[in-house]
C-alpha atoms as a PDB file:
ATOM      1  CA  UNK A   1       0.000   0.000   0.000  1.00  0.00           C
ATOM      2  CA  UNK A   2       1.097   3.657  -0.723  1.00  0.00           C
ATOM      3  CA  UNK A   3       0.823   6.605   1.246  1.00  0.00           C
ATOM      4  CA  UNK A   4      -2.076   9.403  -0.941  1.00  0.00           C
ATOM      5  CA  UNK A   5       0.524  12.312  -1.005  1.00  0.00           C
ATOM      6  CA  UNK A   6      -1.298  16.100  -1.708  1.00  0.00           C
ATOM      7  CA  UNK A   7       1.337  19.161  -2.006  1.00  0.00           C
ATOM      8  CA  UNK A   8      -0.370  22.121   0.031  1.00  0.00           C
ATOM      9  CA  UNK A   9       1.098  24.300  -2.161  1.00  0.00           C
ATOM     10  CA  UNK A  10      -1.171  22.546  -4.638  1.00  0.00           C
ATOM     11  CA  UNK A  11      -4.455  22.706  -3.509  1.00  0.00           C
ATOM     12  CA  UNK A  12      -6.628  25.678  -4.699  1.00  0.00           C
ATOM     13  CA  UNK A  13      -7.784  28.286  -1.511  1.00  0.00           C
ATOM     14  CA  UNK A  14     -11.308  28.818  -1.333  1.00  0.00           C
ATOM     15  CA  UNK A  15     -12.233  32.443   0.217  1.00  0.00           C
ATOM     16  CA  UNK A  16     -14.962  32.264   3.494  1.00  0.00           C
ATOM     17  CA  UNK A  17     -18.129  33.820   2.856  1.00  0.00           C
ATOM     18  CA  UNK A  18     -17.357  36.181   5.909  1.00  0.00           C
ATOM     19  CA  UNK A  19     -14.506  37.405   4.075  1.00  0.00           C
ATOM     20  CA  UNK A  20     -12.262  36.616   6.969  1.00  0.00           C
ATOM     21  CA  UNK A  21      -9.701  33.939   5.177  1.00  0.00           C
ATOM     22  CA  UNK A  22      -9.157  30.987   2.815  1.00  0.00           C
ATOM     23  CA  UNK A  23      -9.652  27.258   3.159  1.00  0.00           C
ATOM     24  CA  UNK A  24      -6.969  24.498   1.477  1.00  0.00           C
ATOM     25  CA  UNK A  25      -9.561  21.358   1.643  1.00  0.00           C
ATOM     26  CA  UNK A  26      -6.605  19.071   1.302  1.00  0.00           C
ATOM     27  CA  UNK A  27      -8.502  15.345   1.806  1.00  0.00           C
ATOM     28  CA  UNK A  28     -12.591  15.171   1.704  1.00  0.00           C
ATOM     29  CA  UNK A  29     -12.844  11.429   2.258  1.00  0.00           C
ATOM     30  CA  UNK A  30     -14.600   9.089   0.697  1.00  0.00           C
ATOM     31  CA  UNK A  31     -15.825  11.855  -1.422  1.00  0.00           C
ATOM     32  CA  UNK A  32     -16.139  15.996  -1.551  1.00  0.00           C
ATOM     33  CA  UNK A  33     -19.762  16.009  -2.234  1.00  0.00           C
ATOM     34  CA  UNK A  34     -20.408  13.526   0.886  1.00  0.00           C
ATOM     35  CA  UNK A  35     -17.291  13.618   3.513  1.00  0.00           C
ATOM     36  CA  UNK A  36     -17.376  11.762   6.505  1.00  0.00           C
ATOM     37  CA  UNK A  37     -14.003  13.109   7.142  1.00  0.00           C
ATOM     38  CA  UNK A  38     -12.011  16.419   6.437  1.00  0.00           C
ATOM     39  CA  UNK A  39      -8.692  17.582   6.220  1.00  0.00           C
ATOM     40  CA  UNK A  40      -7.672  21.193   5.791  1.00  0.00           C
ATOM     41  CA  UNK A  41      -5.632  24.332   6.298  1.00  0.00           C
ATOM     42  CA  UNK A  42      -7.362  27.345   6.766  1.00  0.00           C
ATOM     43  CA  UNK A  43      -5.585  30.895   6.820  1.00  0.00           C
ATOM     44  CA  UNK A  44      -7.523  33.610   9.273  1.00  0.00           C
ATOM     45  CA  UNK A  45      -6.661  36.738   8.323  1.00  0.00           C
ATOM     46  CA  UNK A  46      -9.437  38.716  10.785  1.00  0.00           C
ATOM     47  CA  UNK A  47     -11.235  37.826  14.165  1.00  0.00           C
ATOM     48  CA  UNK A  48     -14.492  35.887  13.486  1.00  0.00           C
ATOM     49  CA  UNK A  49     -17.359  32.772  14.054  1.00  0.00           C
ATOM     50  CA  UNK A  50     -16.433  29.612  13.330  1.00  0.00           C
ATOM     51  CA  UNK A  51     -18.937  27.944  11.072  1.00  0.00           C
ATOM     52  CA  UNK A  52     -20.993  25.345  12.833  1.00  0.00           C
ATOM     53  CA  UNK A  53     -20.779  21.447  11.971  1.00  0.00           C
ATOM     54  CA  UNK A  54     -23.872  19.832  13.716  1.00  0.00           C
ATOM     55  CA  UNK A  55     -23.118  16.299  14.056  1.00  0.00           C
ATOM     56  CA  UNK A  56     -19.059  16.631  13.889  1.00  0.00           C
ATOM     57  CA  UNK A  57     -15.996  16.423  15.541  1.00  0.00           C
ATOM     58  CA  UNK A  58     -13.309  19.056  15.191  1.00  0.00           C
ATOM     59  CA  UNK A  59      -9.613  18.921  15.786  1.00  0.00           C
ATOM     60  CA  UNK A  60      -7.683  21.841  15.820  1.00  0.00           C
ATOM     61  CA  UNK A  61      -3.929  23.114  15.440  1.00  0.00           C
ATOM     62  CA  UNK A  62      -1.859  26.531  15.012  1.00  0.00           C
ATOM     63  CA  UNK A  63       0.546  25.802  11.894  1.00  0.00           C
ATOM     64  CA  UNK A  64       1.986  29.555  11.912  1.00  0.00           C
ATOM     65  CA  UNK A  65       1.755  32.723  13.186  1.00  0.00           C
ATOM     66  CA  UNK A  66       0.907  33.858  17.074  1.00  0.00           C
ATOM     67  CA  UNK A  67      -1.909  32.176  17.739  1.00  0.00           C
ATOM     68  CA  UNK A  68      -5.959  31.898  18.517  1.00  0.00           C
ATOM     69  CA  UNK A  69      -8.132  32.722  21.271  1.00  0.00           C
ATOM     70  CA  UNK A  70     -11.200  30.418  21.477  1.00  0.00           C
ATOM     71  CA  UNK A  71     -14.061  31.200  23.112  1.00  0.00           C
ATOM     72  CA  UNK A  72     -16.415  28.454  23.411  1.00  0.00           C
ATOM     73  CA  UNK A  73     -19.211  27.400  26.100  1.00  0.00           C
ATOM     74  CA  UNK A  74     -18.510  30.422  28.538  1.00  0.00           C
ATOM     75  CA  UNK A  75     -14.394  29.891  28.299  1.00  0.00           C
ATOM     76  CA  UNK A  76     -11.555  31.226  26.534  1.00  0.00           C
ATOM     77  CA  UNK A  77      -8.824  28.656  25.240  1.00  0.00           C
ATOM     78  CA  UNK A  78      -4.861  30.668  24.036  1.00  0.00           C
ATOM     79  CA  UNK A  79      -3.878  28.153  21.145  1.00  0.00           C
ATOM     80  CA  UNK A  80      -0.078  28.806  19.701  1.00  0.00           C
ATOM     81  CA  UNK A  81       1.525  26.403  17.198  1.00  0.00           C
ATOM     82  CA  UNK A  82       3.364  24.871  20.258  1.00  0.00           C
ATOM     83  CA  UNK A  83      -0.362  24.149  21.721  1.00  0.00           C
ATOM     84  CA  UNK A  84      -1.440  20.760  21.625  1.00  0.00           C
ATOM     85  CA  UNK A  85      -4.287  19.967  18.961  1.00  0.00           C
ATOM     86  CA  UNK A  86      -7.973  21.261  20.321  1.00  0.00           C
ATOM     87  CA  UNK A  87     -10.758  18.828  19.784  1.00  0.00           C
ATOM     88  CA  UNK A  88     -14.379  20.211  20.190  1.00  0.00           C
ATOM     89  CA  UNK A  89     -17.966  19.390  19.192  1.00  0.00           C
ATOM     90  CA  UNK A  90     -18.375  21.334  15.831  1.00  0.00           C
ATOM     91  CA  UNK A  91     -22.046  22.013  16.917  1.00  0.00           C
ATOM     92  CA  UNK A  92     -20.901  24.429  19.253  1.00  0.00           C
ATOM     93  CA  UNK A  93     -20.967  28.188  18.576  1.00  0.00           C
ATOM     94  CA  UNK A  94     -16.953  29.380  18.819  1.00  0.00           C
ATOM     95  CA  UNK A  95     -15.294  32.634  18.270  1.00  0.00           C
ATOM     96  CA  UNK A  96     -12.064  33.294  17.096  1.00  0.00           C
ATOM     97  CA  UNK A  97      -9.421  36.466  17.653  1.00  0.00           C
ATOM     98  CA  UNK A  98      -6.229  36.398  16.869  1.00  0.00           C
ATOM     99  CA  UNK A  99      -3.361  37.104  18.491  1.00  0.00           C
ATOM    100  CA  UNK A 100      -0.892  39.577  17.191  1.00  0.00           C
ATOM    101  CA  UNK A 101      -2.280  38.813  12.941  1.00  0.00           C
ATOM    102  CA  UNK A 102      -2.754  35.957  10.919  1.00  0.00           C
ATOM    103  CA  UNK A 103      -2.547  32.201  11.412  1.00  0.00           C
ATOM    104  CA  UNK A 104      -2.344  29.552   9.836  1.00  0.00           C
ATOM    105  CA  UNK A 105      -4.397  26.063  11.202  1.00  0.00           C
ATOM    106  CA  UNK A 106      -5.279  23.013  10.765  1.00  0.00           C
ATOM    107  CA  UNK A 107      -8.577  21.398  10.608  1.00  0.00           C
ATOM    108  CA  UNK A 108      -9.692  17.741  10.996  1.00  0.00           C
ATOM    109  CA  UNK A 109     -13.428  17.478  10.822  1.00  0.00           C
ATOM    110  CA  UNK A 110     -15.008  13.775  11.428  1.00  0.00           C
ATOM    111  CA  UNK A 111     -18.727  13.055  11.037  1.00  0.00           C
ATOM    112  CA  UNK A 112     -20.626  10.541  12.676  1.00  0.00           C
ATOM    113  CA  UNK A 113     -20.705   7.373  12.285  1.00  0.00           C
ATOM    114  CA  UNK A 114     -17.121   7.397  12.027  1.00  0.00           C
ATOM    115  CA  UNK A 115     -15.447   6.535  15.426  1.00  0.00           C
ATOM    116  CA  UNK A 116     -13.422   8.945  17.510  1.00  0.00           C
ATOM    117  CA  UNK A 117     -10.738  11.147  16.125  1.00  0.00           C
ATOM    118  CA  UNK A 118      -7.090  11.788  17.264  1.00  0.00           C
ATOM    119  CA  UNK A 119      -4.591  14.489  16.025  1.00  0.00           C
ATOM    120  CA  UNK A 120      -1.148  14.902  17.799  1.00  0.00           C
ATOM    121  CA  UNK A 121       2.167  16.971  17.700  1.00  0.00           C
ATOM    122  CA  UNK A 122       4.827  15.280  16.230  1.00  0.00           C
ATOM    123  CA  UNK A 123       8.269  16.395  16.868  1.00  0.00           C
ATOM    124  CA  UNK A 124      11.236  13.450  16.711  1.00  0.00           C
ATOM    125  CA  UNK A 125       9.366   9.608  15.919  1.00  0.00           C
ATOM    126  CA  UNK A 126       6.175   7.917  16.662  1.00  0.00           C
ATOM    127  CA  UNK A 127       5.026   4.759  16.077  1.00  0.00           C
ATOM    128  CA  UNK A 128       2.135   2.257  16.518  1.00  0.00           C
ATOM    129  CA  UNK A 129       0.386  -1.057  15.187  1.00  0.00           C
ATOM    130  CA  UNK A 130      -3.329  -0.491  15.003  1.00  0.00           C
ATOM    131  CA  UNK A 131      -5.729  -2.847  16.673  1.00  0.00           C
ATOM    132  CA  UNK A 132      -8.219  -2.041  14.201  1.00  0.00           C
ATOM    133  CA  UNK A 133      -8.577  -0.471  10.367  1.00  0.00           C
ATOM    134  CA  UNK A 134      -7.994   3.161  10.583  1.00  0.00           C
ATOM    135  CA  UNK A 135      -7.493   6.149   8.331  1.00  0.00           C
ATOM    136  CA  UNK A 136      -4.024   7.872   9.216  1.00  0.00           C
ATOM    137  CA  UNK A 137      -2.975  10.992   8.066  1.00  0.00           C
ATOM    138  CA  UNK A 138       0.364  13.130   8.862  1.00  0.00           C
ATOM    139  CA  UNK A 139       1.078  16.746   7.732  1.00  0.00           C
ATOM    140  CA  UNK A 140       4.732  17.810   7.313  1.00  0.00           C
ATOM    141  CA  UNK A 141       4.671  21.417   8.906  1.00  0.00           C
ATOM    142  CA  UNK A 142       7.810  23.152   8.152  1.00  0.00           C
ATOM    143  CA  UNK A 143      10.650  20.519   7.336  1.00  0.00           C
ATOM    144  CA  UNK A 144      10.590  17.428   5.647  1.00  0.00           C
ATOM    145  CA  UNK A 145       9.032  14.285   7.404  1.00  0.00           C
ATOM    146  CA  UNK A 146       9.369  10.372   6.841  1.00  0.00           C
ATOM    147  CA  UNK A 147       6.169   8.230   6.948  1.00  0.00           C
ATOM    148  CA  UNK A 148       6.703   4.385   7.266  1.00  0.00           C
ATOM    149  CA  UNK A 149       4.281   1.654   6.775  1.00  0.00           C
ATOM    150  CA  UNK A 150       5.953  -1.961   7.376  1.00  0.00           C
ATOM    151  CA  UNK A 151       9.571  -1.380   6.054  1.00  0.00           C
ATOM    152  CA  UNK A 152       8.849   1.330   3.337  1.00  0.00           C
ATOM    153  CA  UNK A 153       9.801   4.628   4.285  1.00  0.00           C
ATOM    154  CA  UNK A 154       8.484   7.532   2.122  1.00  0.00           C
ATOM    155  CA  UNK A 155       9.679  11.386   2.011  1.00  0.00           C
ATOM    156  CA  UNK A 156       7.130  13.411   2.717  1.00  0.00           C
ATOM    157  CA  UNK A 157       8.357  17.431   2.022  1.00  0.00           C
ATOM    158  CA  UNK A 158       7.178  20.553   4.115  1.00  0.00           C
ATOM    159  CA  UNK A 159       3.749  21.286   3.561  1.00  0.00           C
ATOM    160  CA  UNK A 160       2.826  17.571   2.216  1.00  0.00           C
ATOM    161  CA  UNK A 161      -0.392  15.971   3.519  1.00  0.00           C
ATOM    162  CA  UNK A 162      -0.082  11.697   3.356  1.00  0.00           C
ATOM    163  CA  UNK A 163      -2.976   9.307   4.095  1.00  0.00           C
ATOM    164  CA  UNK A 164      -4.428   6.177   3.624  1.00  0.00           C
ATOM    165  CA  UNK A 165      -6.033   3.391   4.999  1.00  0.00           C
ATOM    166  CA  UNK A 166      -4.133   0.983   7.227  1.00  0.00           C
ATOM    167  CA  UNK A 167      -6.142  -1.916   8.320  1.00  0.00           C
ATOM    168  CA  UNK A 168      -5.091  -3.809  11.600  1.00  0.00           C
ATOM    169  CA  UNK A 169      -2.071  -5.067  12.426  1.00  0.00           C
ATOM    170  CA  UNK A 170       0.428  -2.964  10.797  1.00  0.00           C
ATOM    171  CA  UNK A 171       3.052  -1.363  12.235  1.00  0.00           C
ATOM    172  CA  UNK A 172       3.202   2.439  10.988  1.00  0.00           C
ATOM    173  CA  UNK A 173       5.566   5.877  12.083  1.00  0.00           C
ATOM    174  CA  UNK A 174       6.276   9.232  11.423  1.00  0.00           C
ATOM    175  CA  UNK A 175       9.508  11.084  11.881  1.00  0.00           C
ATOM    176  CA  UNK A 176       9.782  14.546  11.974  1.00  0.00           C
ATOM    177  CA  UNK A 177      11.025  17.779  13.527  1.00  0.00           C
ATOM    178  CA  UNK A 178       7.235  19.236  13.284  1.00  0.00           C
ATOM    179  CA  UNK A 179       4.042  17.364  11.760  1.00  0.00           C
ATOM    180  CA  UNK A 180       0.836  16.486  12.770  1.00  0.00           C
ATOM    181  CA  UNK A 181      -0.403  12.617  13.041  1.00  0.00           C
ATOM    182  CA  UNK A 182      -4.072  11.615  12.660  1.00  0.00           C
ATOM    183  CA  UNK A 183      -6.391   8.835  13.726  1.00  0.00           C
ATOM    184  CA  UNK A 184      -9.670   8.125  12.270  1.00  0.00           C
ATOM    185  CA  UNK A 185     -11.815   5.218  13.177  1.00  0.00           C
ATOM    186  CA  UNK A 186     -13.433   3.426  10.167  1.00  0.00           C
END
């Protein structure tokens, strides 16, 4: 099995219809039209909503810049790119101001059915065999990464989303100086 590999750099931005930044939809899976689950990289250029998700579950993490403020059920959350990810129930209303300009962040959005969702900070190697069939992602931030699956290692640059499905039993690992590893549940 190979690792899907989409360039950032690649991937069209689509403007918000608050006017407030762009989206890089970088993995709509198993299709755009219908996703059960959703990778991205948004870049918030002004203090703003969130747009609501009934029925989802968000993870959230500062690629660049100073940072976010969340506000969310009564409390405010300081997110920086050194933050760990931020998971929350998409249904709920959240506001966003930045912190000293722009960021950069990414967003992994899983709808029900699928099972429970899991991003992480990456910085030097992890590794794992999965129990069960899931769909992994990792996101090279700013250097290059290496994904493995079994024995084969592939380069993965800066910027550079990989996924696929791994079903269970197979040992899989990221190295990297910064990237992001993701869980889904199938």
């Amino acid at each position: 099995m190979n690792w899907q590999l989409i360039r950032l750099d690649e991937v069209p931005a689509s403007p918000w219809r608050n006017g407030g930044g762009v989206t890089r939809e970088l993995l709509a899976w198993p299709e755009a039209a219908d996703w059960t689950c959703r990778l991205s990289v948004a870049e918030v250029t002004q203090d703003g909503p969130f747009s609501r998700f009934d029925g989802v579950q968000r993870c959230f993490a500062v690629l660049d810049g100073a940072g976010v403020r969340l506000g969310l059920s009564g409390q405010w959350f300081d997110l920086d790119r050194r933050s760990a990810p931020f998971a929350f129930d998409g249904a709920v209303p959240v506001d966003c101001q930045l912190l000293g300009g722009p960021t950069r962040d990414f967003n992994l959005m899983v709808r029900q059915p699928l099972g429970p969702a899991l991003m992480r900070r990456v910085a030097g190697h992890w590794s794992t065999t999965l129990k069960k069939s899931k769909l992994i992602a990792m996101y090279s931030i700013t250097t290059g990464a290496e994904a493995r699956f079994g024995s084969k290692i592939t380069a993965l640059p800066a910027g550079c989303l990989a996924w696929q499905r791994v079903p269970a039993g197979v040992e899989i690992g990221l190295s990297a100086a910064e990237a992001l590893w993701m869980e889904v549940s199938l």
